[in-house]
N, C-alpha and C. Protein backbone atom coordinates (compact mmCIF):
# COMPACT_ATOMS: atom_id res chain seq x y z
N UNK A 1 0.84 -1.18 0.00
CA UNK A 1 0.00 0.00 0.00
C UNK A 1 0.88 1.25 0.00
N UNK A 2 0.51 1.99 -0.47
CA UNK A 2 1.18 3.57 -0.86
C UNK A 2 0.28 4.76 -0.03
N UNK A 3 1.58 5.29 0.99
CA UNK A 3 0.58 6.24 1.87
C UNK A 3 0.85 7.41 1.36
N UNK A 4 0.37 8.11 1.20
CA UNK A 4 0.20 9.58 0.88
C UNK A 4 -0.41 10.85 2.03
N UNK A 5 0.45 11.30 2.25
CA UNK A 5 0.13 12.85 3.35
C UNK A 5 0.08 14.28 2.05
N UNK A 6 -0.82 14.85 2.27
CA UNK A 6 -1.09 16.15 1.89
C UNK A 6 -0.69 17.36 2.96
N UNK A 7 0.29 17.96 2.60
CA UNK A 7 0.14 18.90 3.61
C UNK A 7 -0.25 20.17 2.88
N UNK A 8 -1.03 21.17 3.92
CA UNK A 8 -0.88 22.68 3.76
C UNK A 8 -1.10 23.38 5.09
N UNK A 9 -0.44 24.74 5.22
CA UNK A 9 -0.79 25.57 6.07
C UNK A 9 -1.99 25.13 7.18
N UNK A 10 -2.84 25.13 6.38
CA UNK A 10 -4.74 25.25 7.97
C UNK A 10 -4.95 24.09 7.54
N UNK A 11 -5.19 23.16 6.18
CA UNK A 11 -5.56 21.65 5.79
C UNK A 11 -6.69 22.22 5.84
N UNK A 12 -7.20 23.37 5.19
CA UNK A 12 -8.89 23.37 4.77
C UNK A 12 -8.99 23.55 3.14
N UNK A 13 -7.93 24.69 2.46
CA UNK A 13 -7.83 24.31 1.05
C UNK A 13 -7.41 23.93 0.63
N UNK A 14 -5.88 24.16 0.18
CA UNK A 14 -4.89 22.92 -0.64
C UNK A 14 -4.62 21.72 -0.37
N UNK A 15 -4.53 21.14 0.91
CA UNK A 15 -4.34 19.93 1.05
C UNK A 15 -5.76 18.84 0.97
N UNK A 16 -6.87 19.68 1.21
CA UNK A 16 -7.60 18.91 1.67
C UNK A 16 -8.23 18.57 -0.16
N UNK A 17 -8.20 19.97 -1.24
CA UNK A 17 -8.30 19.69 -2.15
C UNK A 17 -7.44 18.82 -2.97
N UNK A 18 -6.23 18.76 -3.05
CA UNK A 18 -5.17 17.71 -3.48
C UNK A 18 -5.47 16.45 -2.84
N UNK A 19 -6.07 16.16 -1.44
CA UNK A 19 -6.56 14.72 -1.20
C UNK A 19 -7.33 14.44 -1.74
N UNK A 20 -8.63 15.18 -2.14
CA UNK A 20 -9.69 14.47 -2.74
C UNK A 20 -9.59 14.48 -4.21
N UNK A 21 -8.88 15.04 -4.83
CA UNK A 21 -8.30 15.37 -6.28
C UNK A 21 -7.92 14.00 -6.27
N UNK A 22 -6.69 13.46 -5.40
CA UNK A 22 -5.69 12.21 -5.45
C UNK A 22 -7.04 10.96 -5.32
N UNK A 23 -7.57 10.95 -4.09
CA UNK A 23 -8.59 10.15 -4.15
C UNK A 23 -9.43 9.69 -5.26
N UNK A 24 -9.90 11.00 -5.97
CA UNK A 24 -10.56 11.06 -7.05
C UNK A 24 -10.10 9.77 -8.00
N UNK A 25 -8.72 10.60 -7.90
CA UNK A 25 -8.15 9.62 -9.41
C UNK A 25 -8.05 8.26 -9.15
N UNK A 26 -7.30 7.75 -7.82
CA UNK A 26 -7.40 6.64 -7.82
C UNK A 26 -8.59 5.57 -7.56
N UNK A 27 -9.44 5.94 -6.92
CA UNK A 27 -10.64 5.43 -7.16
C UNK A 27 -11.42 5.25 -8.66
N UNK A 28 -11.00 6.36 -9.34
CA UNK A 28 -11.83 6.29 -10.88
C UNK A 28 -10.48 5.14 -11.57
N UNK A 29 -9.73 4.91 -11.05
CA UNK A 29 -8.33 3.92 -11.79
C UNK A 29 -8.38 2.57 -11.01
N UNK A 30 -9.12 2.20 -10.55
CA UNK A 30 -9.80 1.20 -9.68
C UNK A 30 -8.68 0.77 -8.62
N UNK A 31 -8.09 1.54 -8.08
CA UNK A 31 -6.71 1.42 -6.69
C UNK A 31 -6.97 1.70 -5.60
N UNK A 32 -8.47 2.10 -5.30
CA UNK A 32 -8.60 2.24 -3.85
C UNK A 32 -7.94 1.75 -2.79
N UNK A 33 -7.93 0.09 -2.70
CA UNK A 33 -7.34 -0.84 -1.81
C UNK A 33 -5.63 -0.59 -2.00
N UNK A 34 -5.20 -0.02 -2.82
CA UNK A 34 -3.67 0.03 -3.02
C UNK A 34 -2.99 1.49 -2.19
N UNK A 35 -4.04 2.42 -1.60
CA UNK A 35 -3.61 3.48 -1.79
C UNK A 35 -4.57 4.10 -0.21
N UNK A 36 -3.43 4.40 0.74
CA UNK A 36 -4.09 5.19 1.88
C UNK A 36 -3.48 7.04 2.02
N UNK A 37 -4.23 7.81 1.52
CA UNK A 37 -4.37 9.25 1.38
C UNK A 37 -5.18 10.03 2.30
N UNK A 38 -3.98 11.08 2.70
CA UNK A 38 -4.95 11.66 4.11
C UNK A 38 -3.89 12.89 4.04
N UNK A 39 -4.19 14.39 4.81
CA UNK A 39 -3.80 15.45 4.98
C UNK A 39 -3.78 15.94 6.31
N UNK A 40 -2.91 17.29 6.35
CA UNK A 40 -2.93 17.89 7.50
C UNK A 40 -2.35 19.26 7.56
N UNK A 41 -2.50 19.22 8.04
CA UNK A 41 -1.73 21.35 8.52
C UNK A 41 -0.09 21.24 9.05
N UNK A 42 0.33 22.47 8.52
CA UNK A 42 1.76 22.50 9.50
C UNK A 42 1.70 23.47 10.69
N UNK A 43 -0.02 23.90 11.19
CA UNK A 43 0.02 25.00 12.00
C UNK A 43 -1.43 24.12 13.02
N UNK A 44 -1.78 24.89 13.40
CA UNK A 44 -2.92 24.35 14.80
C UNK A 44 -4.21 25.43 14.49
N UNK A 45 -4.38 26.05 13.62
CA UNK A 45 -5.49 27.46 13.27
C UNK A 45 -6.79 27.03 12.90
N UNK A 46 -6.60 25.63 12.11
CA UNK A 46 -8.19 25.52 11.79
C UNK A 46 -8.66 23.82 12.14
N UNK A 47 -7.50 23.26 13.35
CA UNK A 47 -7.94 22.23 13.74
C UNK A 47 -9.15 22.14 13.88
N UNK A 48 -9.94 20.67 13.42
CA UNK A 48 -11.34 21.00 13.88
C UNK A 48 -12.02 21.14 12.60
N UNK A 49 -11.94 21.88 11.79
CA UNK A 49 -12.77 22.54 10.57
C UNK A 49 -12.62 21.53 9.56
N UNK A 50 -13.82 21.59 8.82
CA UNK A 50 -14.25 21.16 7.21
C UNK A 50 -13.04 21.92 6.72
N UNK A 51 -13.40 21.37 5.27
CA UNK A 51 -12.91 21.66 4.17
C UNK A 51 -13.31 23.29 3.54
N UNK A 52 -12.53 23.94 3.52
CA UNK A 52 -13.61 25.75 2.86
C UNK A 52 -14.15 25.30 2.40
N UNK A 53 -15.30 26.30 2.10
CA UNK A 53 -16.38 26.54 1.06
C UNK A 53 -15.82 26.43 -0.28
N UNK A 54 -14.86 27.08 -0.48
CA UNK A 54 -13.87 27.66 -1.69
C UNK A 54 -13.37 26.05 -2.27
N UNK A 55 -12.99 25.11 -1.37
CA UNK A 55 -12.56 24.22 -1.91
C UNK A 55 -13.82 23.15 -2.09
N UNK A 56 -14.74 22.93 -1.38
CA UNK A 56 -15.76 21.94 -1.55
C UNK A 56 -16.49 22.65 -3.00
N UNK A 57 -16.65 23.86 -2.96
CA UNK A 57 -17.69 24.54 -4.54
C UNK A 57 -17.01 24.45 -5.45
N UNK A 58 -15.46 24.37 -5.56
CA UNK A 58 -14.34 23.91 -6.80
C UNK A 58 -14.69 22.43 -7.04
N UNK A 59 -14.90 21.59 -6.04
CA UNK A 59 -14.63 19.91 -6.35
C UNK A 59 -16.14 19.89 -6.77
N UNK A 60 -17.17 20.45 -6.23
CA UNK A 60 -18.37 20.01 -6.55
C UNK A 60 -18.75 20.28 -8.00
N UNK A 61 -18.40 21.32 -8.30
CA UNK A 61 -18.22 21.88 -9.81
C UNK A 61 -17.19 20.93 -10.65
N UNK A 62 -16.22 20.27 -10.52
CA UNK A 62 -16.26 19.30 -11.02
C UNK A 62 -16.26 17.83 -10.87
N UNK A 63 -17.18 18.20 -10.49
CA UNK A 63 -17.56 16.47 -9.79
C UNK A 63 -16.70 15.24 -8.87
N UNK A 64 -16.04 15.94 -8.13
CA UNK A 64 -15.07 15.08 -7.25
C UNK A 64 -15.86 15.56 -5.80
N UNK A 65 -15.95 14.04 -5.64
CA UNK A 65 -16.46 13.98 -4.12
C UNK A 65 -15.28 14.94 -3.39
N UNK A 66 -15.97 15.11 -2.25
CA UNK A 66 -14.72 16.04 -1.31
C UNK A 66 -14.61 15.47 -0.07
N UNK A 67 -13.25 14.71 0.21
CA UNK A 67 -13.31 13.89 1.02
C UNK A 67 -13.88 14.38 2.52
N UNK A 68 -14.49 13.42 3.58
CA UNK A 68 -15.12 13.81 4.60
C UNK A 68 -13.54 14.14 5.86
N UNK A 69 -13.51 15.55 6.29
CA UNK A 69 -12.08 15.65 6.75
C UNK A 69 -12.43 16.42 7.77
N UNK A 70 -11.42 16.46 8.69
CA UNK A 70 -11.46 17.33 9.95
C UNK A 70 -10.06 17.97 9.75
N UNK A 71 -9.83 19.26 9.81
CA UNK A 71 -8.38 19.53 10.10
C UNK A 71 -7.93 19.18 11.23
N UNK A 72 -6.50 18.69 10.90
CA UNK A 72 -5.47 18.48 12.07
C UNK A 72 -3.61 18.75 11.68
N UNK A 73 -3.37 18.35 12.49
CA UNK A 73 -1.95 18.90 12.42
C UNK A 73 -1.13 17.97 12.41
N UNK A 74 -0.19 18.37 11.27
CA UNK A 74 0.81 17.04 11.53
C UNK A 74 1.55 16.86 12.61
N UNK A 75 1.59 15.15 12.73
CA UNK A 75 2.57 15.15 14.05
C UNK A 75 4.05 14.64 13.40
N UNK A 76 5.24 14.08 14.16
CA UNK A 76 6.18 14.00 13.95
C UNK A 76 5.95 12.50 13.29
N UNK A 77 5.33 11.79 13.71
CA UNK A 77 5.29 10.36 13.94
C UNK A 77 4.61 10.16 12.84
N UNK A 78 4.10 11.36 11.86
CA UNK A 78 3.46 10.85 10.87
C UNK A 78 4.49 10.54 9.75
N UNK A 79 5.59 10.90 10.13
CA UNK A 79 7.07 10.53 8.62
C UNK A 79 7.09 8.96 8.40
N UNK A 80 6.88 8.08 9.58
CA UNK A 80 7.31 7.09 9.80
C UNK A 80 5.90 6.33 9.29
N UNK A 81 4.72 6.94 9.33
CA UNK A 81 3.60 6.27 8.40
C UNK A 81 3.34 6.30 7.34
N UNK A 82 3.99 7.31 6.71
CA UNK A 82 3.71 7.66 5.07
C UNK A 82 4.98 7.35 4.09
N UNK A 83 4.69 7.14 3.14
CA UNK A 83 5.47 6.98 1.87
C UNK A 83 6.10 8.58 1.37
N UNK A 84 5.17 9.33 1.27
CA UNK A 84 5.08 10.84 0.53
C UNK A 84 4.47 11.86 1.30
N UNK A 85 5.14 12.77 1.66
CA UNK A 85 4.79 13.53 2.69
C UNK A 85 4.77 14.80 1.48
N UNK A 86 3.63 15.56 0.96
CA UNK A 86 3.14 16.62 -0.25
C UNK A 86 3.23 17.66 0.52
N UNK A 87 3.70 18.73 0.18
CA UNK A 87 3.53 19.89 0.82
C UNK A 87 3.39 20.74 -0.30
N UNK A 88 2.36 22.06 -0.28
CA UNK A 88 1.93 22.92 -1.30
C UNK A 88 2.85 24.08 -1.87
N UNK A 89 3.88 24.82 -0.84
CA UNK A 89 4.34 25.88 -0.95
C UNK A 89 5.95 25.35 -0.21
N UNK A 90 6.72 26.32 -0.46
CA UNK A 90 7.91 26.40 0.75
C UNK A 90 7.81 26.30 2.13
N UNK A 91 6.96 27.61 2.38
CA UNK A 91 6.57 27.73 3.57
C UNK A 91 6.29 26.31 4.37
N UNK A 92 5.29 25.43 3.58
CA UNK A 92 5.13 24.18 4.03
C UNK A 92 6.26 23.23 4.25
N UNK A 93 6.76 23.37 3.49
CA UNK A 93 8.24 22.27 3.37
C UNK A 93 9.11 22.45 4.63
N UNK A 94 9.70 24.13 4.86
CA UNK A 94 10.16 24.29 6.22
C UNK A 94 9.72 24.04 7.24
N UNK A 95 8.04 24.12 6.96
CA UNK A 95 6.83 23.28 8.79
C UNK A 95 7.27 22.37 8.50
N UNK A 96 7.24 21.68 7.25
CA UNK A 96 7.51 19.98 7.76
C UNK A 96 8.57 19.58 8.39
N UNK A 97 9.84 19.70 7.44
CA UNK A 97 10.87 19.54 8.23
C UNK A 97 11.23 19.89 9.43
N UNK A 98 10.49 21.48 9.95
CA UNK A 98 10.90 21.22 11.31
C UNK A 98 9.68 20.62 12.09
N UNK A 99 8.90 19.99 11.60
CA UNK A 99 8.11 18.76 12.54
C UNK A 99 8.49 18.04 12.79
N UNK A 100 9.29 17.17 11.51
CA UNK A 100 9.96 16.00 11.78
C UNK A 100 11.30 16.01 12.37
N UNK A 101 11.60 17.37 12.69
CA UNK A 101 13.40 17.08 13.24
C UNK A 101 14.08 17.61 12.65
N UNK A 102 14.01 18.71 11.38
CA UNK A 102 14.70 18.62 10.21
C UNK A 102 15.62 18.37 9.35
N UNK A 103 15.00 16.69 9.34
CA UNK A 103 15.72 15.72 8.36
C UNK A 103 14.74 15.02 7.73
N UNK A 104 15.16 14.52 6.59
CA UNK A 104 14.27 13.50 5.93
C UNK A 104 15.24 12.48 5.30
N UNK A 105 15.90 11.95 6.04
CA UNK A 105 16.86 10.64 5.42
C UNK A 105 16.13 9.52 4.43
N UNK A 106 14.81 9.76 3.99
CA UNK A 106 14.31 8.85 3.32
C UNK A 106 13.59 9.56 2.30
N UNK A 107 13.78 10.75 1.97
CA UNK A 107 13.58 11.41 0.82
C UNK A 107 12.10 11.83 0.45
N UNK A 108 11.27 11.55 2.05
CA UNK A 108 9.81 11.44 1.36
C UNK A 108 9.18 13.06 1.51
N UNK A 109 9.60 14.10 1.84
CA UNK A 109 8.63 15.44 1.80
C UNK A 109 9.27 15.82 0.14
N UNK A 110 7.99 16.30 -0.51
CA UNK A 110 8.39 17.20 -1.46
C UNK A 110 7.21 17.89 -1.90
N UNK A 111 7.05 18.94 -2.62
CA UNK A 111 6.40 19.76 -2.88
C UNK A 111 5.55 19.23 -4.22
N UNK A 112 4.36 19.35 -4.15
CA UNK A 112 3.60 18.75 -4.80
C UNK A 112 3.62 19.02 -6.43
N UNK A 113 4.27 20.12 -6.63
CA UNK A 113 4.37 20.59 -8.14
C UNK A 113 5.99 20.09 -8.50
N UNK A 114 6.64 19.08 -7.71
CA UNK A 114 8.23 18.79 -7.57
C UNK A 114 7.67 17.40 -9.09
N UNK A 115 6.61 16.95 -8.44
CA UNK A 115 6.78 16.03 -9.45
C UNK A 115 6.14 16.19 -11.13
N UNK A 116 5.73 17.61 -11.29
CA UNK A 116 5.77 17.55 -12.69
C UNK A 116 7.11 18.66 -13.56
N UNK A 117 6.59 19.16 -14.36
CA UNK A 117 7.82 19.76 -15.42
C UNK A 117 8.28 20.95 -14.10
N UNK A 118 6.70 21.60 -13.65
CA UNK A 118 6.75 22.67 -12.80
C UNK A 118 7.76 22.62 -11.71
N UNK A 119 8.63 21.76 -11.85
CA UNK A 119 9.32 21.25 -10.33
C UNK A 119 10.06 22.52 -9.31
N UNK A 120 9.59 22.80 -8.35
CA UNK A 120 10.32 23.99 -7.42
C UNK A 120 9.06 25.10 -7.61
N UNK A 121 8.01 24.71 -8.17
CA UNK A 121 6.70 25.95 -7.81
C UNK A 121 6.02 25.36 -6.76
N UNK A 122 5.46 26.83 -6.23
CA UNK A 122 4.64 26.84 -5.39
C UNK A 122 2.89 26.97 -5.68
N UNK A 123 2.10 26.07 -4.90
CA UNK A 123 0.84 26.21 -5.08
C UNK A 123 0.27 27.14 -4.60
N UNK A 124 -0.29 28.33 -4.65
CA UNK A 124 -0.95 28.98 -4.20
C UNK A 124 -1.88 29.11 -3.26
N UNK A 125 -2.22 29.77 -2.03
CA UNK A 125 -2.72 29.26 -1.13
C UNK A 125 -3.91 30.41 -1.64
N UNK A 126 -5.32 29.80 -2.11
CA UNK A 126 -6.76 30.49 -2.46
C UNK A 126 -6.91 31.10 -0.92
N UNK A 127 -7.09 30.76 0.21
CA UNK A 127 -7.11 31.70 1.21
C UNK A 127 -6.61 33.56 1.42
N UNK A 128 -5.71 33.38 0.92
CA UNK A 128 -5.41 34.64 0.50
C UNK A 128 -5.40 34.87 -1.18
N UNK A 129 -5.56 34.53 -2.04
CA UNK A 129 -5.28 34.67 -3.45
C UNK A 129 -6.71 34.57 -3.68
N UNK A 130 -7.84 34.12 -3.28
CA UNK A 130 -9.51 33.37 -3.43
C UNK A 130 -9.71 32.99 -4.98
N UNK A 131 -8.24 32.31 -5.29
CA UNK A 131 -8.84 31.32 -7.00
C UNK A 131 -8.78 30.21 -6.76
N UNK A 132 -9.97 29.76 -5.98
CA UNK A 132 -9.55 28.12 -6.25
C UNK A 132 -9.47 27.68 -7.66
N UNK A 133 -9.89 28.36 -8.66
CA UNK A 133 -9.85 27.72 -10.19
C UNK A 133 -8.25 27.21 -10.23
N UNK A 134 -7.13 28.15 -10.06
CA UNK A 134 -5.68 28.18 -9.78
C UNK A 134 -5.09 27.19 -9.16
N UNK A 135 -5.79 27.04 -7.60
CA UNK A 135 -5.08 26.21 -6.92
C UNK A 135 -5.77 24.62 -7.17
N UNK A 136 -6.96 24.38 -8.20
CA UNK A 136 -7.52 23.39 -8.81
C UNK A 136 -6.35 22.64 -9.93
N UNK A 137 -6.65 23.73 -10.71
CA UNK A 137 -5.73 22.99 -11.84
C UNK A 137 -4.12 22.72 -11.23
N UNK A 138 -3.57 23.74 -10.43
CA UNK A 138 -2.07 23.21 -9.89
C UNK A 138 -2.15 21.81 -9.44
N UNK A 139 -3.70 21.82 -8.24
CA UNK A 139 -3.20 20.17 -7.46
C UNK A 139 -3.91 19.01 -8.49
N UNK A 140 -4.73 19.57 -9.40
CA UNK A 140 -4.67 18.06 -10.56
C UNK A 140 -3.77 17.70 -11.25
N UNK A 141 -2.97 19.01 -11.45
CA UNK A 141 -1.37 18.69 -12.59
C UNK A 141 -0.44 18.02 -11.71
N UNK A 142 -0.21 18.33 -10.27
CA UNK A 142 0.16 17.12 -9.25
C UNK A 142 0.16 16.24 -9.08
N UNK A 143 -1.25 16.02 -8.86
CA UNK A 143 -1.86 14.91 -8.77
C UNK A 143 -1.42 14.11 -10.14
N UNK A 144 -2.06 14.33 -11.27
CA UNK A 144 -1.47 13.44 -12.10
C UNK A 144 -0.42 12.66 -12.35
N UNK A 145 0.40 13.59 -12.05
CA UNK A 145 1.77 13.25 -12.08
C UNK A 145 2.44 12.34 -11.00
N UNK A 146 1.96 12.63 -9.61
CA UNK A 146 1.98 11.81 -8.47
C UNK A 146 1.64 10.34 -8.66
N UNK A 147 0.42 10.32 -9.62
CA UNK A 147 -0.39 9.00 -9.71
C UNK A 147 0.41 8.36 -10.76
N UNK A 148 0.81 9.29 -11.45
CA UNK A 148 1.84 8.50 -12.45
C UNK A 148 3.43 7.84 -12.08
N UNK A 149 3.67 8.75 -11.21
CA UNK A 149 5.26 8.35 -10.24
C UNK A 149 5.01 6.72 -9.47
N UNK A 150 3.60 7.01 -8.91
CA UNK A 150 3.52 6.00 -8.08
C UNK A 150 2.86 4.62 -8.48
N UNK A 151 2.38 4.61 -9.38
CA UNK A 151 1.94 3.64 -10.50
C UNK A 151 3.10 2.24 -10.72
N UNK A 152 4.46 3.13 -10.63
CA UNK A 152 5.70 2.53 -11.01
C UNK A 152 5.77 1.52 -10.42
N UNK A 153 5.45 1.73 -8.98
CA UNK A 153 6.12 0.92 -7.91
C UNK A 153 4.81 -0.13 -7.68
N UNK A 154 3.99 -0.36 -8.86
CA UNK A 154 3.13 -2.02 -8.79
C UNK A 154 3.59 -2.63 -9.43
């Protein structure tokens, strides 16, 4: 099984949209059972909370369920459960690493636009920017590409 962490900032728009984006796909690619995907925050601000509005009216508009989520925060102990630890922006990448200790001797945080041509961009956080159209198409071009990286390893 292939674990997948989403991170962003609060885990109410980008991450939580890049999970259900990722979900999306692999469920429509019949891999459900192959594939455990879940998100979180690198901060403590919207523990507790749904998914925005901003991000559930983007997925509903195109027809991707939006996974059922609570924000929470990553813990340290989550490096050691996941395969791929996604983070949206820089900003994210430095929470992670210093969650985990800052090290990653096993190569798994990277930035979610690392794995297409885009490699070293940042996703935009719609909270302050309010396009989820933007931060849609960034985490499907991710996503794709993610699903395609990880495909390899069946």
């Amino acid at each position: 099984m292939i674990k997948v962490l989403f991170i962003c900032h609060g885990n109410i728009c980008r991450s939580t949209m890049a999970q259900s984006v990722f979900q999306h796909m692999v469920d429509e690619s019949g891999l459900s059972g192959m594939y455990h995907i879940d998100s979180a925050a690198t901060s403590r601000e919207e523990i507790g909370n749904p998914p925005h509005y901003g991000t559930r009216e983007k997925l509903r508009r195109e027809g991707i369920p939006c996974v059922p989520h609570r924000a929470r925060q990553m813990q340290r102990e989550d490096y050691g459960c996941f395969d791929y630890i996604i983070g949206m922006d820089s900003a994210n990448i430095r929470n992670i690493l210093r969650i985990i200790g800052n090290q990653d001797p096993d190569g798994k945080v990277a930035k979610l636009l690392d794995f297409t041509e885009r490699k070293g961009e940042d996703i935009a956080d719609p909270w302050y920017t309010g396009d989820f159209e933007a931060t849609y198409r960034d985490a499907k071009e991710g996503c794709e590409a993610l699903l395609e990286k990880t495909l390899l390893c069946f």
